[in-house]
PDB file of N, CA and C in Angstrom:
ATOM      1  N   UNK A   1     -61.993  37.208 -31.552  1.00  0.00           N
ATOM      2  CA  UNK A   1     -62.645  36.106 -32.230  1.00  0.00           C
ATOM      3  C   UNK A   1     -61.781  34.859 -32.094  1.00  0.00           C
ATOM      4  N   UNK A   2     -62.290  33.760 -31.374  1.00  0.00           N
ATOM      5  CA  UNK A   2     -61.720  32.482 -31.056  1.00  0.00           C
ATOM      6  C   UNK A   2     -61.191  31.981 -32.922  1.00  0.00           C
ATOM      7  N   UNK A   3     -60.351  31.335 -32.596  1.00  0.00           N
ATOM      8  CA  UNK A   3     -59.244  30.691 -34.463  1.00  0.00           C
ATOM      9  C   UNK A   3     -58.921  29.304 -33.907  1.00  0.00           C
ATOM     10  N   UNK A   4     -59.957  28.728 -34.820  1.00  0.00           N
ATOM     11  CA  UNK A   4     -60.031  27.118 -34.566  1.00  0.00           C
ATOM     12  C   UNK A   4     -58.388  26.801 -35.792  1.00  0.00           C
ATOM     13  N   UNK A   5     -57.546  25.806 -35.355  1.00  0.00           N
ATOM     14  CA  UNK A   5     -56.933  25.391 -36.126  1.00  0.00           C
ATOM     15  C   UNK A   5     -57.110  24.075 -37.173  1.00  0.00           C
ATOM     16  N   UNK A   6     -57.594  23.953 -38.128  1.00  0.00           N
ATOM     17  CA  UNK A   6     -57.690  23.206 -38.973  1.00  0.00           C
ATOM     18  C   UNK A   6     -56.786  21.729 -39.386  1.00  0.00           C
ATOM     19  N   UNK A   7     -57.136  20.752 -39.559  1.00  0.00           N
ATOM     20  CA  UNK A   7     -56.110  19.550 -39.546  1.00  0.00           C
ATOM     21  C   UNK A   7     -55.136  19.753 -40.587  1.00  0.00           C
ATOM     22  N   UNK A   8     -55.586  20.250 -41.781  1.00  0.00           N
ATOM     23  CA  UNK A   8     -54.530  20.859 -42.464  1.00  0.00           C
ATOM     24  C   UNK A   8     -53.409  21.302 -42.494  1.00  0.00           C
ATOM     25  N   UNK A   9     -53.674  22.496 -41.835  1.00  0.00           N
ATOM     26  CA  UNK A   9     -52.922  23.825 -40.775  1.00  0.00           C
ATOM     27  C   UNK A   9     -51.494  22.644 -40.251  1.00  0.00           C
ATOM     28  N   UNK A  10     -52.205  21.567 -39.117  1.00  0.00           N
ATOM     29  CA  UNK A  10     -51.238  20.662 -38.332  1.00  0.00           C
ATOM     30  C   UNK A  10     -50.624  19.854 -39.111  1.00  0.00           C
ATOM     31  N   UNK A  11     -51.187  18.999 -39.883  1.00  0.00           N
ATOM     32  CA  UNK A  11     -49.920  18.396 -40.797  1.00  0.00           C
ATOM     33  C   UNK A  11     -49.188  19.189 -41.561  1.00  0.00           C
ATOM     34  N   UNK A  12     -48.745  20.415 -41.929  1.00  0.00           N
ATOM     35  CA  UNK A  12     -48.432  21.438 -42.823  1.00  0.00           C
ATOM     36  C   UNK A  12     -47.351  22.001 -42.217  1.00  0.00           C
ATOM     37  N   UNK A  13     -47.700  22.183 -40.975  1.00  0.00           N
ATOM     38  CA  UNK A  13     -46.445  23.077 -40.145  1.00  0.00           C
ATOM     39  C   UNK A  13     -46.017  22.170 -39.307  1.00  0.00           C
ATOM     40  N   UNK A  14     -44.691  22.839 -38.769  1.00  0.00           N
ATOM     41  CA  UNK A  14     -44.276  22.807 -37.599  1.00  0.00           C
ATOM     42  C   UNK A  14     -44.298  23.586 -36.287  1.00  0.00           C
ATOM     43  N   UNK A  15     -44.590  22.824 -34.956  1.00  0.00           N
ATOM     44  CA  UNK A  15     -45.250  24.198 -34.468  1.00  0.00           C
ATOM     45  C   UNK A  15     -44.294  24.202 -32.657  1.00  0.00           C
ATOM     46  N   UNK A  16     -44.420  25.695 -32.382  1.00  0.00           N
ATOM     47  CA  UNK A  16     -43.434  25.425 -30.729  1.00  0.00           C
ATOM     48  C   UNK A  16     -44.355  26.135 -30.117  1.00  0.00           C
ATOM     49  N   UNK A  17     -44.690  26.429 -28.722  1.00  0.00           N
ATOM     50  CA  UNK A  17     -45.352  26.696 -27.855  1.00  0.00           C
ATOM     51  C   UNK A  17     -44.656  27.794 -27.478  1.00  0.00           C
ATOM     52  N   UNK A  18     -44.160  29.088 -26.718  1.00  0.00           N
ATOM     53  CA  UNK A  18     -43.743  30.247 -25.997  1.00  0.00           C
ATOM     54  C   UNK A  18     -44.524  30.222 -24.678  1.00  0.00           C
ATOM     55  N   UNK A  19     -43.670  29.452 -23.483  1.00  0.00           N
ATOM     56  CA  UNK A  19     -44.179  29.817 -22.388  1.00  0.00           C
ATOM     57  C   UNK A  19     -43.218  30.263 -21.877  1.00  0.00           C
ATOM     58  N   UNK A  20     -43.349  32.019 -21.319  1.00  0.00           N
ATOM     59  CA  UNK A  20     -42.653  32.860 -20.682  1.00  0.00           C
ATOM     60  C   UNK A  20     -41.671  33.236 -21.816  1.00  0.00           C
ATOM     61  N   UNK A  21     -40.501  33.317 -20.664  1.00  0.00           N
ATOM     62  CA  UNK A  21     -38.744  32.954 -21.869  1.00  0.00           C
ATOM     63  C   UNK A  21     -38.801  31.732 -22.848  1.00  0.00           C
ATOM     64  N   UNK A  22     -39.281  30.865 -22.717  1.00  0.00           N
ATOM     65  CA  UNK A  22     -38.925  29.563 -23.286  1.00  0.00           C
ATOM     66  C   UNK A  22     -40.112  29.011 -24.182  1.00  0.00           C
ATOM     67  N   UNK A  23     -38.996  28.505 -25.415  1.00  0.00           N
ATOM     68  CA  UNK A  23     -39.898  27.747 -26.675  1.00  0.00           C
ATOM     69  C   UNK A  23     -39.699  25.962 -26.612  1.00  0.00           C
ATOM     70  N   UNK A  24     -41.008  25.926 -26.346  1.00  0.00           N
ATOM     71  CA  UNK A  24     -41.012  24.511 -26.389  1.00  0.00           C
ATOM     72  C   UNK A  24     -41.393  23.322 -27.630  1.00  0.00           C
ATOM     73  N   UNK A  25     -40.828  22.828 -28.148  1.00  0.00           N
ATOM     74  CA  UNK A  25     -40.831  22.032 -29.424  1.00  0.00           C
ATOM     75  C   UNK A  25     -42.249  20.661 -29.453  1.00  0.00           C
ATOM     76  N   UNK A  26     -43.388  21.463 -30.235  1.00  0.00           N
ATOM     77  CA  UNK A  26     -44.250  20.488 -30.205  1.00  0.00           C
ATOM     78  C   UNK A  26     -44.631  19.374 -31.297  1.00  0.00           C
ATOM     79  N   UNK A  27     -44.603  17.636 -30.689  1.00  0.00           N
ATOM     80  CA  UNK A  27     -45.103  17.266 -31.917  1.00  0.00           C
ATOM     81  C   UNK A  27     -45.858  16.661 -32.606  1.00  0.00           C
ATOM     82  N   UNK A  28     -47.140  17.125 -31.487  1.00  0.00           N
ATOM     83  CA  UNK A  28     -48.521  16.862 -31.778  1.00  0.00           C
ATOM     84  C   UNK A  28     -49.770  17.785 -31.131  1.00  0.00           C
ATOM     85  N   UNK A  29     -50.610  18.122 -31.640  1.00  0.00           N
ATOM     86  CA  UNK A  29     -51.371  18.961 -30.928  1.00  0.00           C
ATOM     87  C   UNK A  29     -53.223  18.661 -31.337  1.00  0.00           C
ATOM     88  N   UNK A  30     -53.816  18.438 -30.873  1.00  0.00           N
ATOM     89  CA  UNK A  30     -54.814  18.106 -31.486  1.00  0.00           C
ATOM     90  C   UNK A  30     -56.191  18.733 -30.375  1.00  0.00           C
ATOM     91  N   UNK A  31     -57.796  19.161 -31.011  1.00  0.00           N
ATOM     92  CA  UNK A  31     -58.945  19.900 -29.713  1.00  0.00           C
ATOM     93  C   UNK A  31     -59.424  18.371 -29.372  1.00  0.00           C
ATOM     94  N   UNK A  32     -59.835  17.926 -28.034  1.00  0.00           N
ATOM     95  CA  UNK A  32     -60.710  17.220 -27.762  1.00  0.00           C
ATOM     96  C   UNK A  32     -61.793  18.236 -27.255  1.00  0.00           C
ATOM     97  N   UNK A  33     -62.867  18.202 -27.776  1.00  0.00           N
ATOM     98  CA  UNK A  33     -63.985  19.332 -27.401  1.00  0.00           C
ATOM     99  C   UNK A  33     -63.550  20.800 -27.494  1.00  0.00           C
ATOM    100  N   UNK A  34     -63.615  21.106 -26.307  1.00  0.00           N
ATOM    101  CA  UNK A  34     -62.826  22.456 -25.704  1.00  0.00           C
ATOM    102  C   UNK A  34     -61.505  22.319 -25.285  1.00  0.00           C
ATOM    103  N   UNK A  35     -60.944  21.419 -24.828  1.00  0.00           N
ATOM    104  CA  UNK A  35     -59.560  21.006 -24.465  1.00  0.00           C
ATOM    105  C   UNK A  35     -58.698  20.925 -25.582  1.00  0.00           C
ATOM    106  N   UNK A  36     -57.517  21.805 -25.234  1.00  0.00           N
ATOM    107  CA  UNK A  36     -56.293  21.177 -26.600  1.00  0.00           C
ATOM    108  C   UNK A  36     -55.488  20.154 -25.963  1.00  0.00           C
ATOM    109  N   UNK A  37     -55.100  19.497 -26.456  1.00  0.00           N
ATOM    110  CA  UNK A  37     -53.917  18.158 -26.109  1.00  0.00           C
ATOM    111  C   UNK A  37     -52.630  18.570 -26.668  1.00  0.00           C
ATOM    112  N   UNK A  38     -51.488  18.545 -26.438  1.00  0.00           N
ATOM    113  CA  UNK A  38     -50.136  18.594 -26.915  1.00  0.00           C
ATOM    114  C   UNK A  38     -49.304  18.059 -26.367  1.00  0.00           C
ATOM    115  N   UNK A  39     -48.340  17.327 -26.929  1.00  0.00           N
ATOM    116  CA  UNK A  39     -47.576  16.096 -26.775  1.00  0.00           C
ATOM    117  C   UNK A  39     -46.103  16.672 -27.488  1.00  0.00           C
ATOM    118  N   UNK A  40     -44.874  16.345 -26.569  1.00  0.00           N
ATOM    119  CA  UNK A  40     -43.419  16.406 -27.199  1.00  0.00           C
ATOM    120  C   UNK A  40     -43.202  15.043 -26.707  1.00  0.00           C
ATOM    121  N   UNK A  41     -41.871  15.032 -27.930  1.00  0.00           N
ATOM    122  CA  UNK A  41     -41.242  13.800 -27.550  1.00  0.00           C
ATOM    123  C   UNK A  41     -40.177  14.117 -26.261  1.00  0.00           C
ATOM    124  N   UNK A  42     -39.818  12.839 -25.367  1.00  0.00           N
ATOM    125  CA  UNK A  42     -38.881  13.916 -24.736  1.00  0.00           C
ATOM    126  C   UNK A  42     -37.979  12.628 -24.210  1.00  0.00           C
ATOM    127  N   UNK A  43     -36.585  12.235 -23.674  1.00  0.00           N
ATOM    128  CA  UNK A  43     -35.840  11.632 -23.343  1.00  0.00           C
ATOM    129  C   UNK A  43     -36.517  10.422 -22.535  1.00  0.00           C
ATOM    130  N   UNK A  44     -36.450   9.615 -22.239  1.00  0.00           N
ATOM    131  CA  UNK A  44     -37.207   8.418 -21.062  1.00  0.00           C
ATOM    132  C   UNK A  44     -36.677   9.279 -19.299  1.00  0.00           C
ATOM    133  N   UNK A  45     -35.369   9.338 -19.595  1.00  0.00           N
ATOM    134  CA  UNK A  45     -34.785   9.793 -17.951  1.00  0.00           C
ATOM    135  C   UNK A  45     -34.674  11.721 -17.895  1.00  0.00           C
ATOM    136  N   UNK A  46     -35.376  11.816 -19.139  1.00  0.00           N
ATOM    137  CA  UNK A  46     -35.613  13.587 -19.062  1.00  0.00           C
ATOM    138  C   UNK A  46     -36.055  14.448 -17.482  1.00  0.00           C
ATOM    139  N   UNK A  47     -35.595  14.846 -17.055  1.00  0.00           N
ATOM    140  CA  UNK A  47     -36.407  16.166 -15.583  1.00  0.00           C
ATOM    141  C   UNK A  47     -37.041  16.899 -15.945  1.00  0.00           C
ATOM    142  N   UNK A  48     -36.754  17.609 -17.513  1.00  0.00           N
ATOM    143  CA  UNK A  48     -37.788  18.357 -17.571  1.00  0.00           C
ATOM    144  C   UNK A  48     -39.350  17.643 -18.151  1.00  0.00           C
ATOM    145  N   UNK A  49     -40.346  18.402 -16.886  1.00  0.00           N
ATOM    146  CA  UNK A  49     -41.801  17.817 -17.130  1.00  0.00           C
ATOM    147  C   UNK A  49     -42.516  19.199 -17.322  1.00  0.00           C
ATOM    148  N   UNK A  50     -42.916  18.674 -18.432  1.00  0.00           N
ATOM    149  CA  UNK A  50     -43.741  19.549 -19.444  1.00  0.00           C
ATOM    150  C   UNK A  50     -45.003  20.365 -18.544  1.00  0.00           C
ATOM    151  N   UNK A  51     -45.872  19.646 -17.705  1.00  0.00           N
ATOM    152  CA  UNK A  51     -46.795  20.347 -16.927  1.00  0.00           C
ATOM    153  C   UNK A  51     -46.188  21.787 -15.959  1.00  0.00           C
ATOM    154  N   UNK A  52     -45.062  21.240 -15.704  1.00  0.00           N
ATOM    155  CA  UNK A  52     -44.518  22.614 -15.117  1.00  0.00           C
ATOM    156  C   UNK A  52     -44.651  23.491 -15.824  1.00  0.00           C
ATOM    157  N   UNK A  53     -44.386  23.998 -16.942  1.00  0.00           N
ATOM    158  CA  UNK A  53     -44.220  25.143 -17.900  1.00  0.00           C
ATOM    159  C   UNK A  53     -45.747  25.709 -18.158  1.00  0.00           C
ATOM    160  N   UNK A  54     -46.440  24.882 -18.019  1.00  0.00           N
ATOM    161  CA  UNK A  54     -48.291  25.558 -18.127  1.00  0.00           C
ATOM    162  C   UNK A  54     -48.611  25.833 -16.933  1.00  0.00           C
ATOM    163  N   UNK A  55     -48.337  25.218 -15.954  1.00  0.00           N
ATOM    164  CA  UNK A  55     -48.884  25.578 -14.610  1.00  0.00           C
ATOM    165  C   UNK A  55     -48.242  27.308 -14.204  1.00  0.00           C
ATOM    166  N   UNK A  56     -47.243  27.442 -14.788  1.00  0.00           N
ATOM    167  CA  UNK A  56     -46.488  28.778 -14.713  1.00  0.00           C
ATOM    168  C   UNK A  56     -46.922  29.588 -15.448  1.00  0.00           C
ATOM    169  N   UNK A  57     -47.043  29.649 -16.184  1.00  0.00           N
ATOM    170  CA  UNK A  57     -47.628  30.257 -17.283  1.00  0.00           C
ATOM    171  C   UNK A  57     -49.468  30.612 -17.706  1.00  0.00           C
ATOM    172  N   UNK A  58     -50.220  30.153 -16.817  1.00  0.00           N
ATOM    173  CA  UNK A  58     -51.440  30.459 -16.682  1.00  0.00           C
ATOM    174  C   UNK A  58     -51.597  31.601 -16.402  1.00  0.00           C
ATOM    175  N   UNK A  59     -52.935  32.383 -16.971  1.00  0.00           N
ATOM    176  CA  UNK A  59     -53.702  32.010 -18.518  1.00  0.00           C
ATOM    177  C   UNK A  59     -53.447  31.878 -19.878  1.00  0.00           C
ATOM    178  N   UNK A  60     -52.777  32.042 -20.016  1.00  0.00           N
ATOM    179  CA  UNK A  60     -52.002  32.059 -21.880  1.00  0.00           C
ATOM    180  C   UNK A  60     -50.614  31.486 -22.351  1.00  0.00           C
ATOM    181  N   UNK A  61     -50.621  31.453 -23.331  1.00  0.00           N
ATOM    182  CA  UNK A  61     -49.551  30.669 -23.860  1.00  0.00           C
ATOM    183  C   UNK A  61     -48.948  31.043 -25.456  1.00  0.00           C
ATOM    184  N   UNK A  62     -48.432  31.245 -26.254  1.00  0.00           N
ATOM    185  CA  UNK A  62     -48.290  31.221 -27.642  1.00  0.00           C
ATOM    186  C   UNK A  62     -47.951  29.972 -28.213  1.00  0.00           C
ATOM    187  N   UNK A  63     -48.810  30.276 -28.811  1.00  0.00           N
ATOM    188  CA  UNK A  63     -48.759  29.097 -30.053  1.00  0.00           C
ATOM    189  C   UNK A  63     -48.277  29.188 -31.578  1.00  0.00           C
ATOM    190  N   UNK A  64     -47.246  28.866 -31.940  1.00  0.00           N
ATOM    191  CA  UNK A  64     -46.495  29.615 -33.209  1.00  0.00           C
ATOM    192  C   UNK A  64     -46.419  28.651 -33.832  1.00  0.00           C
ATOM    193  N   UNK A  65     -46.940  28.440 -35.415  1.00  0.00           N
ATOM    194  CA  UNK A  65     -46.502  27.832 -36.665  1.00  0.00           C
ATOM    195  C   UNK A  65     -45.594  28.494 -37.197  1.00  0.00           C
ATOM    196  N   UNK A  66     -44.502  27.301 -37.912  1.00  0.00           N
ATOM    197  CA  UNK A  66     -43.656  27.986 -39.077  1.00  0.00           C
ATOM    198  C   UNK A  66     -43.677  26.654 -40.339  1.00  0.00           C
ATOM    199  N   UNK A  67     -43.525  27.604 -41.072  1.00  0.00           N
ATOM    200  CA  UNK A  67     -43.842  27.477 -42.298  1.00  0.00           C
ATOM    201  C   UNK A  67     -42.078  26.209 -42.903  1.00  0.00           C
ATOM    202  N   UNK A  68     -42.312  25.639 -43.812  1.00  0.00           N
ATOM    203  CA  UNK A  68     -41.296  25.188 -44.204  1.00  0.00           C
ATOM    204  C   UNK A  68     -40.270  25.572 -44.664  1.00  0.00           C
ATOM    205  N   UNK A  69     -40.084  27.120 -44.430  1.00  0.00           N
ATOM    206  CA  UNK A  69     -39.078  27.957 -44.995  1.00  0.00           C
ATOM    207  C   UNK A  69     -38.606  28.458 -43.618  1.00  0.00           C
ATOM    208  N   UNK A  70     -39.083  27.988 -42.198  1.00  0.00           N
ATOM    209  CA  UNK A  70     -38.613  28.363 -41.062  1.00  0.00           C
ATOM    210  C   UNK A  70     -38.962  29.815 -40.508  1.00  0.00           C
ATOM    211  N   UNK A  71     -40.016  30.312 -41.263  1.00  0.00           N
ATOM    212  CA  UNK A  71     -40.262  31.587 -40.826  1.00  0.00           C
ATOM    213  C   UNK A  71     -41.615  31.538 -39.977  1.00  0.00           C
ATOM    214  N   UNK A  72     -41.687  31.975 -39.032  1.00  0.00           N
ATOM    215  CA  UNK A  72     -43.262  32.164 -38.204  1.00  0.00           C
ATOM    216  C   UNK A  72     -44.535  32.288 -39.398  1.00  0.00           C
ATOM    217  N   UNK A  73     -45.201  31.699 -39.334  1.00  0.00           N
ATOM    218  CA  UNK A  73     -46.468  31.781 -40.664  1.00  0.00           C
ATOM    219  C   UNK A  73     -48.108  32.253 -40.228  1.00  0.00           C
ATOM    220  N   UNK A  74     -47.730  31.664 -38.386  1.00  0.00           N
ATOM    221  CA  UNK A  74     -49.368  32.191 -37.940  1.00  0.00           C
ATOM    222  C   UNK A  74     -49.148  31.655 -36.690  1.00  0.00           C
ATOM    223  N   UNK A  75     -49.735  32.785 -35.362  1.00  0.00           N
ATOM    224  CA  UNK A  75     -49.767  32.638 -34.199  1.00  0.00           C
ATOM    225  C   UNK A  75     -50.747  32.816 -33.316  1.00  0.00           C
ATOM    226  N   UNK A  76     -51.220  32.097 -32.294  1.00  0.00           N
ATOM    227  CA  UNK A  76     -52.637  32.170 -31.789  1.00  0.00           C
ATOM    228  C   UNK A  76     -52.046  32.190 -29.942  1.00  0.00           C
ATOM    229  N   UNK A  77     -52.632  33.050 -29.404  1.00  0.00           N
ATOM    230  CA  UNK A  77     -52.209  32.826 -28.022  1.00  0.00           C
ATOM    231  C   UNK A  77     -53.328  32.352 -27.582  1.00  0.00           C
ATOM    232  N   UNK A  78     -52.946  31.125 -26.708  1.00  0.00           N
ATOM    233  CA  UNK A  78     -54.162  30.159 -26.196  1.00  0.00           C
ATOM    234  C   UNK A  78     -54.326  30.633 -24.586  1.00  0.00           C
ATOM    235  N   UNK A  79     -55.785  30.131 -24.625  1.00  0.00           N
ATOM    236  CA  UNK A  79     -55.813  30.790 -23.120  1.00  0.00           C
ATOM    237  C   UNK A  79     -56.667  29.535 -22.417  1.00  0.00           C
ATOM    238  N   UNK A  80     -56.314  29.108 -21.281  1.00  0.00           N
ATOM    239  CA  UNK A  80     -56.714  28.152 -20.885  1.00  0.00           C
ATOM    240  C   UNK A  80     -57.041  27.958 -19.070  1.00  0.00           C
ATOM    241  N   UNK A  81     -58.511  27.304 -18.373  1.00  0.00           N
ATOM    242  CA  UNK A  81     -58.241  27.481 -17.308  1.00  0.00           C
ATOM    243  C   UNK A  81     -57.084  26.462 -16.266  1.00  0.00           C
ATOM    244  N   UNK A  82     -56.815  25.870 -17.066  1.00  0.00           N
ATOM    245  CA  UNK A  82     -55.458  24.875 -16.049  1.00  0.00           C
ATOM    246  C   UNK A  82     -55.446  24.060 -17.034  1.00  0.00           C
ATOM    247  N   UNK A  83     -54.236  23.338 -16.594  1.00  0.00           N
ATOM    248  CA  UNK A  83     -53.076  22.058 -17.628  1.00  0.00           C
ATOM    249  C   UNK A  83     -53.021  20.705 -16.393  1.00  0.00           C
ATOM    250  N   UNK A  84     -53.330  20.066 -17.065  1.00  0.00           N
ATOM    251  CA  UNK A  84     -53.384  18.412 -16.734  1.00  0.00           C
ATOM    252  C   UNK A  84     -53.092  17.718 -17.016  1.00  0.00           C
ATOM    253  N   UNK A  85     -51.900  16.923 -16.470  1.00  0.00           N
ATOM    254  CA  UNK A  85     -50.839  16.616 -17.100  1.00  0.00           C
ATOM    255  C   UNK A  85     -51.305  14.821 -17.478  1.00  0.00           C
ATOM    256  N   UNK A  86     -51.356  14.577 -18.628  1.00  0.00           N
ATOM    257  CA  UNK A  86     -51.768  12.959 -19.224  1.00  0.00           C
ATOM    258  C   UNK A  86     -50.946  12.071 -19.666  1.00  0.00           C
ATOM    259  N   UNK A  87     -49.760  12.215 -19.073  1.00  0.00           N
ATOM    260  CA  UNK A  87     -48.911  11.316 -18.387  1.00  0.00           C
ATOM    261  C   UNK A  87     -48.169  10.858 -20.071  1.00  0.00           C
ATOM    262  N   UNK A  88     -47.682   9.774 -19.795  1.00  0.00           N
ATOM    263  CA  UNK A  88     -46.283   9.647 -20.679  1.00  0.00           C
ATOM    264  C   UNK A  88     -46.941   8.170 -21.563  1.00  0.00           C
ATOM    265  N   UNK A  89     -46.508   8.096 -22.873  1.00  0.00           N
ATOM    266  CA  UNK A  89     -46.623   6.567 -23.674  1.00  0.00           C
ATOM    267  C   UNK A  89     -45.008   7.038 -24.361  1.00  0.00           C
ATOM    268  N   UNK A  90     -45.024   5.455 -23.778  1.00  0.00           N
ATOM    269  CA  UNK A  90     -43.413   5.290 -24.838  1.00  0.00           C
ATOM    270  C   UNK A  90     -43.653   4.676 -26.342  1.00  0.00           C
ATOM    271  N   UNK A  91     -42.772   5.658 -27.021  1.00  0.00           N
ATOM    272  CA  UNK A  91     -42.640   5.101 -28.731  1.00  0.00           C
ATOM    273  C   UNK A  91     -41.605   3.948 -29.303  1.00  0.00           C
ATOM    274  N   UNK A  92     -41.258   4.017 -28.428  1.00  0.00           N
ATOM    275  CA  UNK A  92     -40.573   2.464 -29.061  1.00  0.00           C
ATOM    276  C   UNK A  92     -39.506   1.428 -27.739  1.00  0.00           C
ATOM    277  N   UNK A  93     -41.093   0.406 -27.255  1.00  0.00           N
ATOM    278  CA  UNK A  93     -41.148  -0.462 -26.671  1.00  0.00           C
ATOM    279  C   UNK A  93     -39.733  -1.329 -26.101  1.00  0.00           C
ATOM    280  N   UNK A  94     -39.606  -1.521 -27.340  1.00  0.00           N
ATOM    281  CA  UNK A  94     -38.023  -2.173 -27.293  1.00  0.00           C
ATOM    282  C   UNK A  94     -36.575  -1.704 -26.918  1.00  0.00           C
ATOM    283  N   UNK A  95     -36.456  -0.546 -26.656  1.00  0.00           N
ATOM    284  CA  UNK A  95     -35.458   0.447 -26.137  1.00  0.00           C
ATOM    285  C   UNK A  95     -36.219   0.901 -25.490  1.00  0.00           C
ATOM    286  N   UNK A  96     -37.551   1.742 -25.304  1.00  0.00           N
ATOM    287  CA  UNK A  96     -37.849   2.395 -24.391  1.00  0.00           C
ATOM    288  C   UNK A  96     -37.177   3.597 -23.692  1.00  0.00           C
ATOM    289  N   UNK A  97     -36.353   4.365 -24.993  1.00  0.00           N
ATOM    290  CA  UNK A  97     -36.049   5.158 -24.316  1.00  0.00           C
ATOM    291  C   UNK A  97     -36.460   6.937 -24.549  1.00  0.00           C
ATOM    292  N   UNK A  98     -37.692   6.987 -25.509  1.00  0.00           N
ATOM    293  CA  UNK A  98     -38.105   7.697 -25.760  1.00  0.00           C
ATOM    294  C   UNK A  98     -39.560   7.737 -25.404  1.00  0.00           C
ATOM    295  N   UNK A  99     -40.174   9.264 -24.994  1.00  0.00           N
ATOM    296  CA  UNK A  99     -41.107   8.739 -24.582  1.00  0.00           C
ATOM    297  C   UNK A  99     -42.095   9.902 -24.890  1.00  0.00           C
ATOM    298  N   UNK A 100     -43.772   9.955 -25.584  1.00  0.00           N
ATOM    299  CA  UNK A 100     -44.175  11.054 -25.751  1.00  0.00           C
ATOM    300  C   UNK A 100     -45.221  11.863 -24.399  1.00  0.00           C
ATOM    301  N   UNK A 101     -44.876  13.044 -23.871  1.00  0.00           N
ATOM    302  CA  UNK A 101     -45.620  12.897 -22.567  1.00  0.00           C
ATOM    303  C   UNK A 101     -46.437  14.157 -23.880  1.00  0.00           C
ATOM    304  N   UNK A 102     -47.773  13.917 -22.855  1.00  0.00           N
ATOM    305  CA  UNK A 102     -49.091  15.120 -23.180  1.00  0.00           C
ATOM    306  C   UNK A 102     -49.599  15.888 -21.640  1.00  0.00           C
ATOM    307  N   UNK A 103     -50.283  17.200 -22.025  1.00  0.00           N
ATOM    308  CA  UNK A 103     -50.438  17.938 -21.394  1.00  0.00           C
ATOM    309  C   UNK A 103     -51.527  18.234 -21.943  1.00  0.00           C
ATOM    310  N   UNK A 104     -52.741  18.210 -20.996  1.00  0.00           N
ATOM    311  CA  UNK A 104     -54.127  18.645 -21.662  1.00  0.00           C
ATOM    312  C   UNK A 104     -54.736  19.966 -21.008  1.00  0.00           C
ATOM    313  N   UNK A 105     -54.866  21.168 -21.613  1.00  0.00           N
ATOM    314  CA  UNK A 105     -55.195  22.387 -21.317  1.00  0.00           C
ATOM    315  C   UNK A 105     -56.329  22.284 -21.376  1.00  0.00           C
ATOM    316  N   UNK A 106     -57.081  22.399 -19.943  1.00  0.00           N
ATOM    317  CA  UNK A 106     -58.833  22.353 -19.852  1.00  0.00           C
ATOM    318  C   UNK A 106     -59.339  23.659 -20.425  1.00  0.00           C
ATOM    319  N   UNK A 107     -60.509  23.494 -21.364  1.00  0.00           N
ATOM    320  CA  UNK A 107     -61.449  24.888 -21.570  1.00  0.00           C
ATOM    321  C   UNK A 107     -60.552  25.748 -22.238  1.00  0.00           C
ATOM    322  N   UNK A 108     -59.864  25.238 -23.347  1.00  0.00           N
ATOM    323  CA  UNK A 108     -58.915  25.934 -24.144  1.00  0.00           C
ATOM    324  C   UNK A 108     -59.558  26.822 -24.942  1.00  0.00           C
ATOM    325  N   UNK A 109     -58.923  27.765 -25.795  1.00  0.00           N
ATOM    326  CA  UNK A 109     -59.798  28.998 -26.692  1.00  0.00           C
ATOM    327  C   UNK A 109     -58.322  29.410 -27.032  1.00  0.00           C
ATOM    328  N   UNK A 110     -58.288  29.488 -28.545  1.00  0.00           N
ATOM    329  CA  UNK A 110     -57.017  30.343 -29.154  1.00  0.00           C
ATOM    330  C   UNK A 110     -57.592  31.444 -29.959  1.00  0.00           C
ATOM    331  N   UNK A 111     -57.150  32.408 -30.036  1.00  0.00           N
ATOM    332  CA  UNK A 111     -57.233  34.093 -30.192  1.00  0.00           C
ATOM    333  C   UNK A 111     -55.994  34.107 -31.783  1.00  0.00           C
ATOM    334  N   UNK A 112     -56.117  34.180 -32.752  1.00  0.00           N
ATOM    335  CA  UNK A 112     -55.475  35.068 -33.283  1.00  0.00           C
ATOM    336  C   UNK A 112     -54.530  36.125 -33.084  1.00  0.00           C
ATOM    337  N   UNK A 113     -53.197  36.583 -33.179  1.00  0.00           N
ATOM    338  CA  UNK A 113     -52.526  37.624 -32.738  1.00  0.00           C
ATOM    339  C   UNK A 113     -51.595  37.903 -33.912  1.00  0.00           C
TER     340      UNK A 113
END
């Protein structure tokens, strides 16, 4: 049974992604339609690019909330047919040295686990 996440749910927690070995720190996530969107903040001169880690990781992904006591609270493994990467906006213009990139998972569906 597909587990829609609630806006609630997202302002409430904090949440990281599990692709493969590696947890990735998310800090925004939001459905456009069927598509999920998720966005980290990440350095301006950073190498690591976020689309790599979905393109590897196809079909699934974990998706983990924790709770404000730092403990895992609820996890949904998302399954998606490809990641498209929606490129980078910088958060603060004037230094410019931070920057939030997004990654949009086409035809997304999260599962409960």
């Amino acid at each position: 049974m597909a587990m829609v996440f609630g806006r609630e749910i997202l302002r409430t927690f904090r949440f990281v992604i599990e692709v493969g070995p590696h947890t990735l720190g998310i800090a925004n996530a939001r459905w456009e339609g069927t598509n999920l969107i998720l966005m980290r903040a990440v350095p301006k001169d950073s190498s690591d690019d976020l689309i790599t880690w979905f393109a590897g990781a196809k079909p699934a992904v974990a998706f983990i909330l924790f709770g404000q006591d730092g403990l895992q609270a609820r996890c949904w493994r998302i399954k998606y047919e490809r990641a498209v990467n929606r490129g980078f906006d910088f958060l603060d213009a004037k230094k410019d040295e931070v920057a939030c990139e997004a990654v949009c998972l086409v035809n997304a569906s999260a599962e409960a686990v």
